[in-house]
C-alpha atoms as a PDB file:
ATOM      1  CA  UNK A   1     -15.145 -41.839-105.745  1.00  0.00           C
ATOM      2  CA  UNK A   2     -14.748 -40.714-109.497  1.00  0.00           C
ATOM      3  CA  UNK A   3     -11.315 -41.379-111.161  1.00  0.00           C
ATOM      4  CA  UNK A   4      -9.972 -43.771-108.124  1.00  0.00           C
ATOM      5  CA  UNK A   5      -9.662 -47.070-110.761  1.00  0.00           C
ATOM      6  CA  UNK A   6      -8.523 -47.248-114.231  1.00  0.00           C
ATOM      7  CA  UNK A   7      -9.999 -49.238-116.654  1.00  0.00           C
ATOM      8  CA  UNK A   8      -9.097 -52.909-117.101  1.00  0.00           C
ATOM      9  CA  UNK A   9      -6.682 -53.115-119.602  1.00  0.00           C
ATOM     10  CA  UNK A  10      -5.165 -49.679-119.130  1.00  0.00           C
ATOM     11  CA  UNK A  11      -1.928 -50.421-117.711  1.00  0.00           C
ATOM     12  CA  UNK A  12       0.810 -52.855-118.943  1.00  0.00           C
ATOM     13  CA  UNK A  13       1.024 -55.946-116.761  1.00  0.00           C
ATOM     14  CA  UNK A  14       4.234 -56.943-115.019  1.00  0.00           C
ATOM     15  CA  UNK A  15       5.335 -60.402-113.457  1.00  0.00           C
ATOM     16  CA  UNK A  16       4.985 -59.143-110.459  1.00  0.00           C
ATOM     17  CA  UNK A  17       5.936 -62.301-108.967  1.00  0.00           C
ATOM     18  CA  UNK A  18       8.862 -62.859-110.913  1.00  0.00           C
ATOM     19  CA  UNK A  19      10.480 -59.647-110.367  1.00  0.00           C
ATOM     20  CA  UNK A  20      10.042 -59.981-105.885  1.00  0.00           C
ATOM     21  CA  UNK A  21      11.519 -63.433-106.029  1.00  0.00           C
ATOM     22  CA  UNK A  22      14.483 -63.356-107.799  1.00  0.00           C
ATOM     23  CA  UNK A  23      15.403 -60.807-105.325  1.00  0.00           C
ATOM     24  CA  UNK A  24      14.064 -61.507-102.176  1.00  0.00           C
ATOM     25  CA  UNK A  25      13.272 -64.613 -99.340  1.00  0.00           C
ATOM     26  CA  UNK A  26      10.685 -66.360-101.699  1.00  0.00           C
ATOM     27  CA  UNK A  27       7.710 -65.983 -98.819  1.00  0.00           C
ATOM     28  CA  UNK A  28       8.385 -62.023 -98.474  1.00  0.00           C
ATOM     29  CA  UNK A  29       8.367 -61.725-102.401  1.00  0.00           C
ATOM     30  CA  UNK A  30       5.222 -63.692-102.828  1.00  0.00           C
ATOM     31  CA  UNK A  31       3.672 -61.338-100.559  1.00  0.00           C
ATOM     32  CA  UNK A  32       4.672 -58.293-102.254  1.00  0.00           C
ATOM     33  CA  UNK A  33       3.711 -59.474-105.547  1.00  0.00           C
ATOM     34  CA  UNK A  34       0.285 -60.174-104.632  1.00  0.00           C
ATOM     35  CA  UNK A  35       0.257 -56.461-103.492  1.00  0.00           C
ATOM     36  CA  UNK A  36       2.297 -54.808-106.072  1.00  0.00           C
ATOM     37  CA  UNK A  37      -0.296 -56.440-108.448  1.00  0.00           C
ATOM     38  CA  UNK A  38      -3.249 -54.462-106.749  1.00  0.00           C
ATOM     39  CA  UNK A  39      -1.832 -50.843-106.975  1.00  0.00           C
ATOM     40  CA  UNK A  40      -1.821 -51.226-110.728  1.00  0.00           C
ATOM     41  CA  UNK A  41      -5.994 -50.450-111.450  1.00  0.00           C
ATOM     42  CA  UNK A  42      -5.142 -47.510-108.743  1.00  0.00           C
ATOM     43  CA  UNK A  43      -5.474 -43.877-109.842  1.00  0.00           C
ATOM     44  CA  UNK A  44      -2.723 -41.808-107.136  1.00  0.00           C
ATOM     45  CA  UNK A  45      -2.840 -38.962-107.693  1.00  0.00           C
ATOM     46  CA  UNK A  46       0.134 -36.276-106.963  1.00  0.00           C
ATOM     47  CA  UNK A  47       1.993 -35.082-104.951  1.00  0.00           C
ATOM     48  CA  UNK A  48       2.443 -38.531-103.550  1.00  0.00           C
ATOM     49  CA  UNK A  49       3.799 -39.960-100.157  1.00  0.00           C
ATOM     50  CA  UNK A  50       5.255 -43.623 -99.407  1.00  0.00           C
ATOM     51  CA  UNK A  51       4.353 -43.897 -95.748  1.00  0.00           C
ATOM     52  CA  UNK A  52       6.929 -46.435 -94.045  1.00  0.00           C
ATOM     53  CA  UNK A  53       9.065 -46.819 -98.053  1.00  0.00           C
ATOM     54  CA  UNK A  54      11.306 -49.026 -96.132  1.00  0.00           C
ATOM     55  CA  UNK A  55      14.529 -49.658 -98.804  1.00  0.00           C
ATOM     56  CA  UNK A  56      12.747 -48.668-101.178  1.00  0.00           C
ATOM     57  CA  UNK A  57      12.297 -52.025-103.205  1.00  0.00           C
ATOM     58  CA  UNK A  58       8.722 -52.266-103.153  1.00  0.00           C
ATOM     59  CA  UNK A  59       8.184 -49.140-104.652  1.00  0.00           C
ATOM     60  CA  UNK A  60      10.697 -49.295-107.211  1.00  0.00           C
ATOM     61  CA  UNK A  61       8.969 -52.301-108.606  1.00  0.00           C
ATOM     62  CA  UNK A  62       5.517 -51.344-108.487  1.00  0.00           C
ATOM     63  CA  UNK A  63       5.786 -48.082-109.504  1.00  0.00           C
ATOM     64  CA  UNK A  64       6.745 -47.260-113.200  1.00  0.00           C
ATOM     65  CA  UNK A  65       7.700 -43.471-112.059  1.00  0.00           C
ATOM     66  CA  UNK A  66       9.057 -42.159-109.133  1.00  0.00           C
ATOM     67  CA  UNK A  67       7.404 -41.446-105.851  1.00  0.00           C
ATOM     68  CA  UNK A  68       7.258 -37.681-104.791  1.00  0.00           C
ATOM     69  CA  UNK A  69       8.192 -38.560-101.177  1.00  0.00           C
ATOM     70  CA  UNK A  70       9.212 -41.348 -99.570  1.00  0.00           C
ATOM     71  CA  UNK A  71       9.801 -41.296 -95.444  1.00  0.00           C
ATOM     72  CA  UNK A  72      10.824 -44.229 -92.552  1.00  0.00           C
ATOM     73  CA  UNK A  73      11.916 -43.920 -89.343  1.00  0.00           C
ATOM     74  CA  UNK A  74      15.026 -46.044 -90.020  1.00  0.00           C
ATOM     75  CA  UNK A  75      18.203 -44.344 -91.201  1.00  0.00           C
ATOM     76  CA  UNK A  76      19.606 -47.252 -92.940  1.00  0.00           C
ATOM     77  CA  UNK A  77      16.487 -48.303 -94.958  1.00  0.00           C
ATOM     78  CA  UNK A  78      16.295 -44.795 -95.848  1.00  0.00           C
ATOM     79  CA  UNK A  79      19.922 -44.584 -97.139  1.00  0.00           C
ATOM     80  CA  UNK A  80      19.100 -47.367 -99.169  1.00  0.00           C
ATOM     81  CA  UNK A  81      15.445 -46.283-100.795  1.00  0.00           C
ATOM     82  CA  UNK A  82      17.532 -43.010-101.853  1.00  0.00           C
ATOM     83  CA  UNK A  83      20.033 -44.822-104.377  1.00  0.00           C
ATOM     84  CA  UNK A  84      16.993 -46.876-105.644  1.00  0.00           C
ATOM     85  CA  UNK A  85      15.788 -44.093-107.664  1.00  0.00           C
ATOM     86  CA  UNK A  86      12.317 -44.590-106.853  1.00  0.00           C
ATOM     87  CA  UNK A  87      11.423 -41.472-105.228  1.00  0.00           C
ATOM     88  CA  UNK A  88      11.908 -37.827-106.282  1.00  0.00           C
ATOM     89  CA  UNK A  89      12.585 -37.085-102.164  1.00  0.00           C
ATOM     90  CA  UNK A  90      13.742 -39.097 -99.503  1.00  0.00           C
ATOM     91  CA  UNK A  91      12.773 -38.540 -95.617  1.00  0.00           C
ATOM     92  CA  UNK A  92      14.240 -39.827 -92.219  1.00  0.00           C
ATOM     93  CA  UNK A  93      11.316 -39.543 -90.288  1.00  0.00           C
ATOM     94  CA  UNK A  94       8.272 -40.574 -87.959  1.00  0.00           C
ATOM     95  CA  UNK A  95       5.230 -41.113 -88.852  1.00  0.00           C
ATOM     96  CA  UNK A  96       3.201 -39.171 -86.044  1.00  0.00           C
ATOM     97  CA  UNK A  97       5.445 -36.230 -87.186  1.00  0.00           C
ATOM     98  CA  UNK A  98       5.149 -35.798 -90.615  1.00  0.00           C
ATOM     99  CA  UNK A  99       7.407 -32.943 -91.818  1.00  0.00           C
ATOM    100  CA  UNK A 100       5.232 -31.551 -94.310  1.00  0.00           C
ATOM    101  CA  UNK A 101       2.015 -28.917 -94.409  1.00  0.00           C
ATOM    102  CA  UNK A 102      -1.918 -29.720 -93.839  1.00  0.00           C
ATOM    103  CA  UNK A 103      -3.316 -30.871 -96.714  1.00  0.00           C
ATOM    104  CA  UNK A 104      -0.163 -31.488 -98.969  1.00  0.00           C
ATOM    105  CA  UNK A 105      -0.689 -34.723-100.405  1.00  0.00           C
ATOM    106  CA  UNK A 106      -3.164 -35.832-102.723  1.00  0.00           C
ATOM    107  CA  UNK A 107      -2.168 -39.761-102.416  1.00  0.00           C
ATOM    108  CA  UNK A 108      -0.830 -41.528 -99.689  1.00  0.00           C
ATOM    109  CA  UNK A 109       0.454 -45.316 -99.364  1.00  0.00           C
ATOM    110  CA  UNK A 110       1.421 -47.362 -96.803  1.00  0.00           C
ATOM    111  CA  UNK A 111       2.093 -50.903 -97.679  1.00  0.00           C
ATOM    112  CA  UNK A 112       2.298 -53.594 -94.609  1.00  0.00           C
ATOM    113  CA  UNK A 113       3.224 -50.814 -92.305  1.00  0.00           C
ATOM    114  CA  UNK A 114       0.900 -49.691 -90.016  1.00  0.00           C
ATOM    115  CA  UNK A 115       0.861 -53.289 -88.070  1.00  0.00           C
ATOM    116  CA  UNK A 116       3.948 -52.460 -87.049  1.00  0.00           C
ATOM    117  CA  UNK A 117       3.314 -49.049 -85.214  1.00  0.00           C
ATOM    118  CA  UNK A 118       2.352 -49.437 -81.870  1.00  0.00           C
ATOM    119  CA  UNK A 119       0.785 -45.910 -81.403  1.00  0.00           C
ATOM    120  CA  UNK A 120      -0.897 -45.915 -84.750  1.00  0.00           C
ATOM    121  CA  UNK A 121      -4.360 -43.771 -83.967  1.00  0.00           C
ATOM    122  CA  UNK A 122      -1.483 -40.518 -83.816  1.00  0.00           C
ATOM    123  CA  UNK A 123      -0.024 -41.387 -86.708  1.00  0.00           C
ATOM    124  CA  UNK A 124      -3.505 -42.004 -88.717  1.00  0.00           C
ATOM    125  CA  UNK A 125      -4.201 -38.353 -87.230  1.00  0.00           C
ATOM    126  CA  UNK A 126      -1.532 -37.022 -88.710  1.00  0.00           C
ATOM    127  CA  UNK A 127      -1.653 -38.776 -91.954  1.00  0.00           C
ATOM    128  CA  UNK A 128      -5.522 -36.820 -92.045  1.00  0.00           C
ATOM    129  CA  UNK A 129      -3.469 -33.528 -91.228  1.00  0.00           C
ATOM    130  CA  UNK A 130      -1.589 -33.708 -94.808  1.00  0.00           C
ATOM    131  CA  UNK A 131      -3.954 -35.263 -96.673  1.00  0.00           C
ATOM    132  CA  UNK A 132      -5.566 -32.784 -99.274  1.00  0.00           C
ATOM    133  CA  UNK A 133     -10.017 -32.998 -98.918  1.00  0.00           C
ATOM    134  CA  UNK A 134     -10.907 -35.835-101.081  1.00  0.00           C
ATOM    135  CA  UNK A 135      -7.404 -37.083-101.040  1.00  0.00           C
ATOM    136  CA  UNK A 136      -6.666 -41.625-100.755  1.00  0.00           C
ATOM    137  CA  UNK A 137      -5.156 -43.142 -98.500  1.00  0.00           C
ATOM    138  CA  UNK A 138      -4.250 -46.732 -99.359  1.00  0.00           C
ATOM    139  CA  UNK A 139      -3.116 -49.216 -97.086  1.00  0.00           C
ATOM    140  CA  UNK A 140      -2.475 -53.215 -96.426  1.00  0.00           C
ATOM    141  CA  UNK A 141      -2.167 -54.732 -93.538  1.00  0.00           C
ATOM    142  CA  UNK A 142      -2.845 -58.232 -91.456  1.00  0.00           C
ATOM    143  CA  UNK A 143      -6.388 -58.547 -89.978  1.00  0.00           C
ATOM    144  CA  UNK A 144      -8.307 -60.297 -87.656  1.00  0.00           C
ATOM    145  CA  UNK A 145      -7.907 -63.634 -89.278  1.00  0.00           C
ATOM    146  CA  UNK A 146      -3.960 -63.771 -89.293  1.00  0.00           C
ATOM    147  CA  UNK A 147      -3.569 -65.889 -86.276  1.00  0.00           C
ATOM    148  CA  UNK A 148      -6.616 -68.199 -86.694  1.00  0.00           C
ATOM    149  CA  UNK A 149      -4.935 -68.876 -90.248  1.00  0.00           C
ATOM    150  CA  UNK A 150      -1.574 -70.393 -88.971  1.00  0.00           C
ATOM    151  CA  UNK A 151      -0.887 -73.800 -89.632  1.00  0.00           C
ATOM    152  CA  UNK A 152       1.067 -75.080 -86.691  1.00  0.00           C
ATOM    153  CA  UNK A 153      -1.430 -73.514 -84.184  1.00  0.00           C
ATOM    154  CA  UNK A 154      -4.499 -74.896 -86.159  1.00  0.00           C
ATOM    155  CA  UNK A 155      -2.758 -78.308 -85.985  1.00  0.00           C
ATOM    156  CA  UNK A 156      -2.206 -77.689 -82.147  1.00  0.00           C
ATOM    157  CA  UNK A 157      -5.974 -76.751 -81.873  1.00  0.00           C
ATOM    158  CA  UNK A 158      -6.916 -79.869 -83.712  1.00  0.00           C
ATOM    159  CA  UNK A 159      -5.256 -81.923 -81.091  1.00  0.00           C
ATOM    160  CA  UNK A 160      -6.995 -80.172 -78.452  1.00  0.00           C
ATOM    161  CA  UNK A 161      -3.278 -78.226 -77.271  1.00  0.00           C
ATOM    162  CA  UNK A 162      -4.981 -75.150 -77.339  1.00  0.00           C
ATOM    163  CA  UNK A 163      -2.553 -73.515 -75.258  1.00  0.00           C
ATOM    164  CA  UNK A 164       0.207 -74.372 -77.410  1.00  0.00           C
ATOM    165  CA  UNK A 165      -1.786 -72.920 -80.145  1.00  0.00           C
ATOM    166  CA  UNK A 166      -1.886 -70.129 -78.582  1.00  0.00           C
ATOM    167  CA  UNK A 167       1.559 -69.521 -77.446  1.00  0.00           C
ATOM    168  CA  UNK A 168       2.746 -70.114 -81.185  1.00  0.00           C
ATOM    169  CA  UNK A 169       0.414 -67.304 -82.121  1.00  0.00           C
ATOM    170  CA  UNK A 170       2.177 -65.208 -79.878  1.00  0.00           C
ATOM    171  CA  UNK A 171       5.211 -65.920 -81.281  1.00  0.00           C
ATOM    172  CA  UNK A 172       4.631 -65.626 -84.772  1.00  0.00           C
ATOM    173  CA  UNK A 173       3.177 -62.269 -83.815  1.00  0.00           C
ATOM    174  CA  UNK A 174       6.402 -61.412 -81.812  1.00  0.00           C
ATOM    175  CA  UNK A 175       8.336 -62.381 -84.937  1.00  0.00           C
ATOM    176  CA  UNK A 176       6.494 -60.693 -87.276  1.00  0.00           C
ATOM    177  CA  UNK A 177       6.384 -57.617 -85.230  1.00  0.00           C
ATOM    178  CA  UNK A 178       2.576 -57.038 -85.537  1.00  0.00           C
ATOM    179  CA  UNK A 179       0.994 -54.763 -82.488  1.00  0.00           C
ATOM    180  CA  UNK A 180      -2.408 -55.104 -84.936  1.00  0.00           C
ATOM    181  CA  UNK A 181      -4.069 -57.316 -86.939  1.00  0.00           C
ATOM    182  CA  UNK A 182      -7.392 -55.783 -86.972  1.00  0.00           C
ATOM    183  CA  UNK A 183     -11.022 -56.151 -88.127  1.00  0.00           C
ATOM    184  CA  UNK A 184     -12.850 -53.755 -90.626  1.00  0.00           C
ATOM    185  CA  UNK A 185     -15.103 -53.131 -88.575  1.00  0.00           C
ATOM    186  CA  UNK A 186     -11.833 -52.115 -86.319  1.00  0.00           C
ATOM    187  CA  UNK A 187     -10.377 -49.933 -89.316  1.00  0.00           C
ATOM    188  CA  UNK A 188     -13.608 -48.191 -90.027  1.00  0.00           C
ATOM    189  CA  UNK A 189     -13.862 -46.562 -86.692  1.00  0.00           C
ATOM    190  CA  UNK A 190     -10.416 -46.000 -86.530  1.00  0.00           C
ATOM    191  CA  UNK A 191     -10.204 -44.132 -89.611  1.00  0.00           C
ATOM    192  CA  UNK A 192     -13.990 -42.733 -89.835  1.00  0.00           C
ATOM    193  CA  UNK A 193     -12.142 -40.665 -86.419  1.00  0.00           C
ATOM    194  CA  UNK A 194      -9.582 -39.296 -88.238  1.00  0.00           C
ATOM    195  CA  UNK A 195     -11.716 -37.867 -91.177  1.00  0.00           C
ATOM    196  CA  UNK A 196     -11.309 -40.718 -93.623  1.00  0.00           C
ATOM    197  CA  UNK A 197     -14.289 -42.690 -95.247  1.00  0.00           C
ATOM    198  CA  UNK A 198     -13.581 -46.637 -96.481  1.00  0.00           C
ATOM    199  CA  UNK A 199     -14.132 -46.351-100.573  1.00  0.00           C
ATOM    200  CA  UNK A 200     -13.255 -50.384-100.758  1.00  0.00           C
ATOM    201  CA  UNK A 201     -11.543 -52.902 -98.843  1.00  0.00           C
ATOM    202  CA  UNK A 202     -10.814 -56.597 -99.519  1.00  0.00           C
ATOM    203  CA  UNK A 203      -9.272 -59.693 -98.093  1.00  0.00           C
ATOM    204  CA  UNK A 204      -6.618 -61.254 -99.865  1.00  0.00           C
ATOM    205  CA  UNK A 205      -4.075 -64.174 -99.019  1.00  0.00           C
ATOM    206  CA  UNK A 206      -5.424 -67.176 -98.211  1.00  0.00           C
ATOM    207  CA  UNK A 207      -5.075 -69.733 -95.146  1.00  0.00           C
ATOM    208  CA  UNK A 208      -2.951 -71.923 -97.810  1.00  0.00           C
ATOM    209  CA  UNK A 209      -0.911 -68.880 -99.009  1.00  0.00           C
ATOM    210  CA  UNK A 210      -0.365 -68.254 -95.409  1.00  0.00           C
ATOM    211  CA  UNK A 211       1.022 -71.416 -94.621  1.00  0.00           C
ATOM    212  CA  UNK A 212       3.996 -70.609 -97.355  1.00  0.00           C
ATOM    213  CA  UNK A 213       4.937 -67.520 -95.659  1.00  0.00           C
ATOM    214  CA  UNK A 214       4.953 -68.864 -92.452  1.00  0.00           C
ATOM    215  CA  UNK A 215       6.943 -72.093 -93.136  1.00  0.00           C
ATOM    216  CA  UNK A 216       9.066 -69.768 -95.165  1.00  0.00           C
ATOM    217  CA  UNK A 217      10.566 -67.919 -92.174  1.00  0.00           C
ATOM    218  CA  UNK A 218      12.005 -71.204 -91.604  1.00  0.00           C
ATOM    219  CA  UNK A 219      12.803 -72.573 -95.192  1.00  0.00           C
ATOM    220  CA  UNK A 220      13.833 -69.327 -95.766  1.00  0.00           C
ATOM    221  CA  UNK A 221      17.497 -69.703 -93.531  1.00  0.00           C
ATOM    222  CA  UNK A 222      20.132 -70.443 -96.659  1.00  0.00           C
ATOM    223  CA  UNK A 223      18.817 -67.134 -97.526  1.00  0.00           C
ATOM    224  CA  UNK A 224      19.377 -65.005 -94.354  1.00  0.00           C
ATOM    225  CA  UNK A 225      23.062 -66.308 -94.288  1.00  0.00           C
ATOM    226  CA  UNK A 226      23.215 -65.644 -98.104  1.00  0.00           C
ATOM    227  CA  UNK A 227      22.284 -61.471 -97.368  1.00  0.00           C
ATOM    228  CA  UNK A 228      24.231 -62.067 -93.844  1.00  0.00           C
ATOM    229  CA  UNK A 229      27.448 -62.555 -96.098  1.00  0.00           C
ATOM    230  CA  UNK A 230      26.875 -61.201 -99.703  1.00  0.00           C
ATOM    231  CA  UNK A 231      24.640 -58.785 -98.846  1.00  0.00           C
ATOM    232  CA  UNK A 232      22.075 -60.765-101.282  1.00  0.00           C
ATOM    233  CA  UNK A 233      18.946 -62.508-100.358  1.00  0.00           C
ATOM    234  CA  UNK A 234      18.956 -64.458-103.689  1.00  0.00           C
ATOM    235  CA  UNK A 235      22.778 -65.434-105.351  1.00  0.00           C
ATOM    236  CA  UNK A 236      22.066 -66.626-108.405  1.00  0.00           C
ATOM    237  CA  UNK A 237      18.590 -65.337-109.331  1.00  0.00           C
ATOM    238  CA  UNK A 238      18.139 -67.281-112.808  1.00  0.00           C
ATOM    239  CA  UNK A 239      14.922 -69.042-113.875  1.00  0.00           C
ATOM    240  CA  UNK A 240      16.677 -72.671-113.695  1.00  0.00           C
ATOM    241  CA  UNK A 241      17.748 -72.258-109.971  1.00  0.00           C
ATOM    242  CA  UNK A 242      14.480 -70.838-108.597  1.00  0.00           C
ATOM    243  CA  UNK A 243      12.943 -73.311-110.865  1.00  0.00           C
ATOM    244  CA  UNK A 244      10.939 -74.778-107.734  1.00  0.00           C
ATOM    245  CA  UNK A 245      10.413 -72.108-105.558  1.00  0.00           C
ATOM    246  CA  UNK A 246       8.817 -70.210-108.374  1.00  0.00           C
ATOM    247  CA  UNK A 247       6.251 -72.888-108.854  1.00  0.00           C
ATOM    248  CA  UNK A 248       5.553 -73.147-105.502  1.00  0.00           C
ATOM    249  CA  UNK A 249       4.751 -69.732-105.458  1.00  0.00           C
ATOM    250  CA  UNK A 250       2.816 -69.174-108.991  1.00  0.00           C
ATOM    251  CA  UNK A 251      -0.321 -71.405-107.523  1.00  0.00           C
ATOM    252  CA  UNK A 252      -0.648 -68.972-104.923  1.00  0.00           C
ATOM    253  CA  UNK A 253       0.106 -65.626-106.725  1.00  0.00           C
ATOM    254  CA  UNK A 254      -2.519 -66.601-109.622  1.00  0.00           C
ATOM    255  CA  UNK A 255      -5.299 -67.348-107.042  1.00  0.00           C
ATOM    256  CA  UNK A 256      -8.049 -65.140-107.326  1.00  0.00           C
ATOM    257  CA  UNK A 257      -7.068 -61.728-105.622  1.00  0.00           C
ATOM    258  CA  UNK A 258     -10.388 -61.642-103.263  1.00  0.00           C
ATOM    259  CA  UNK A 259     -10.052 -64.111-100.685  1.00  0.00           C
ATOM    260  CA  UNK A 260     -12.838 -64.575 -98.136  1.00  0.00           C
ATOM    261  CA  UNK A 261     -10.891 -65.792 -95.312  1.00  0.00           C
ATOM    262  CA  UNK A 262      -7.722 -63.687 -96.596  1.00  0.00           C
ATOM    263  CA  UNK A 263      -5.232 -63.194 -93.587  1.00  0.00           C
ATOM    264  CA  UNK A 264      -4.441 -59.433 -95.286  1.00  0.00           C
ATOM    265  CA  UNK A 265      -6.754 -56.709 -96.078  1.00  0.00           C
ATOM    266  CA  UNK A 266      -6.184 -53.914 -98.565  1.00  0.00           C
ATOM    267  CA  UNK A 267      -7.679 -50.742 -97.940  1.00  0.00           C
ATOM    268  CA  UNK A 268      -8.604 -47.755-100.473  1.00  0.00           C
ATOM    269  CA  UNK A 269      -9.859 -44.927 -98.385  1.00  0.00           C
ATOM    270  CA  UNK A 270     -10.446 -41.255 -98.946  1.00  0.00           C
ATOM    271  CA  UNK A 271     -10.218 -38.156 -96.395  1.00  0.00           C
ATOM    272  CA  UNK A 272     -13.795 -36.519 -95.788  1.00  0.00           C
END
């Protein structure tokens, strides 16, 4: 699709990493620093919509200018992405509702969102409805090899406790609130059904980068009580007192961004 990348080199490069972490639980930020860093070579073009914006954080790091529209079904998230300043408009809303006319939008993002909606062929429907012809839709989301990729139920499976492999996959899932973690093969019928077309899709996030996010729900306590009280993930977010986690975390954010066995895919689609 002509004009959907920029050229390397065309856009000023951020620490992407840097900027999650001193913020957020260091697992979470790692995350959205990989994916931050893979909107930059992305052409979206306007009017735009945030699908599932959240508190707004994401956005107001990866984006240098403000989103047209942002929109999530949560009312306090939503209170919160307004006084970011990140987006021109800010919507309390659902998904398989969108409040806005067919063919409206000529971008549309959804970052680690749609794994969380249970009924998502409706709202994939609808996001077709106000998507211009020829319009993206770009998306990220776990896949198929999520729960293969988990340490403690690999180590289970290695000492032939299958079952309890199993039931720790089921609750990681539960924890992580995933009703999919689909195949391409999956996405591409699901979306070829709704009038979209796959332009390019990759895996990214490895088994190893995995295992930090997923012993990071657990590492990760000091800083639940830390937002619990202060209303901060991160109290003191200075170089010398994230000295560690931030090296823990470079090796994985500077591995290479196309990861066979990645336990997240990134999608850049376009409506038919």
């Amino acid at each position: 699709m002509n004009g959907l990348t920029k050229n390397p080199g065309e856009t000023e490069k951020k620490d992407y990493l840097w900027l999650q972490i001193k913020e957020m639980p260091y697992f979470r930020g790692l995350l959205r620093a990989v994916e931050a860093r893979a909107y930059q070579d992305i052409i979206l073009e306007e009017p735009i919509l945030d699908l599932g914006c959240g508190d707004g954080h994401f956005a107001s790091i990866t984006f240098d200018h403000p989103v047209d529209i942002g929109i999530d079904p949560w009312s306090g998230p939503v209170k919160l992405a307004a006084k970011q300043g990140c987006y021109k408009q800010v919507i309390n809303g659902l998904g398989n509702q969108l409040p806005f006319p067919d063919e409206y939008f000529g971008s549309i993002v959804s970052n680690s969102v749609l794994e969380h909606i249970e009924d998502l062929d409706a709202v994939i429907k609808e996001v077709a409805r106000v998507t211009k012809p020829n319009g993206i839709f770009i998306f990220c989301v776990p896949n198929h090899l999520f729960l293969e990729n988990l340490s403690i139920s690999t180590w289970f499976d290695r000492i032939h406790l299958t079952g309890l492999g199993n039931l720790y996959r089921k609750f990681f899932n539960w924890i992580s609130r995933h009703h999919h973690c689909d195949s391409p093969d999956v996405w591409e019928n699901r979306l070829s059904e709704a009038g979209f077309s796959i332009e390019k899709w990759w895996h990214y996030f490895s088994p190893k980068a995995l295992h930090v996010l997923e012993w990071g729900h657990y590492f990760g306590l000091p800083s639940l009580i830390s937002h619990f009280l202060f209303r901060r993930w991160i109290l003191i977010p200075k170089k010398w007192n994230l000295f560690f986690t931030e090296a823990l975390t470079r090796r994985i954010y500077n591995e290479e961004p196309n990861q066979e066995k990645g336990s997240y895919s990134f999608y850049i689609t376009y409506k038919k």
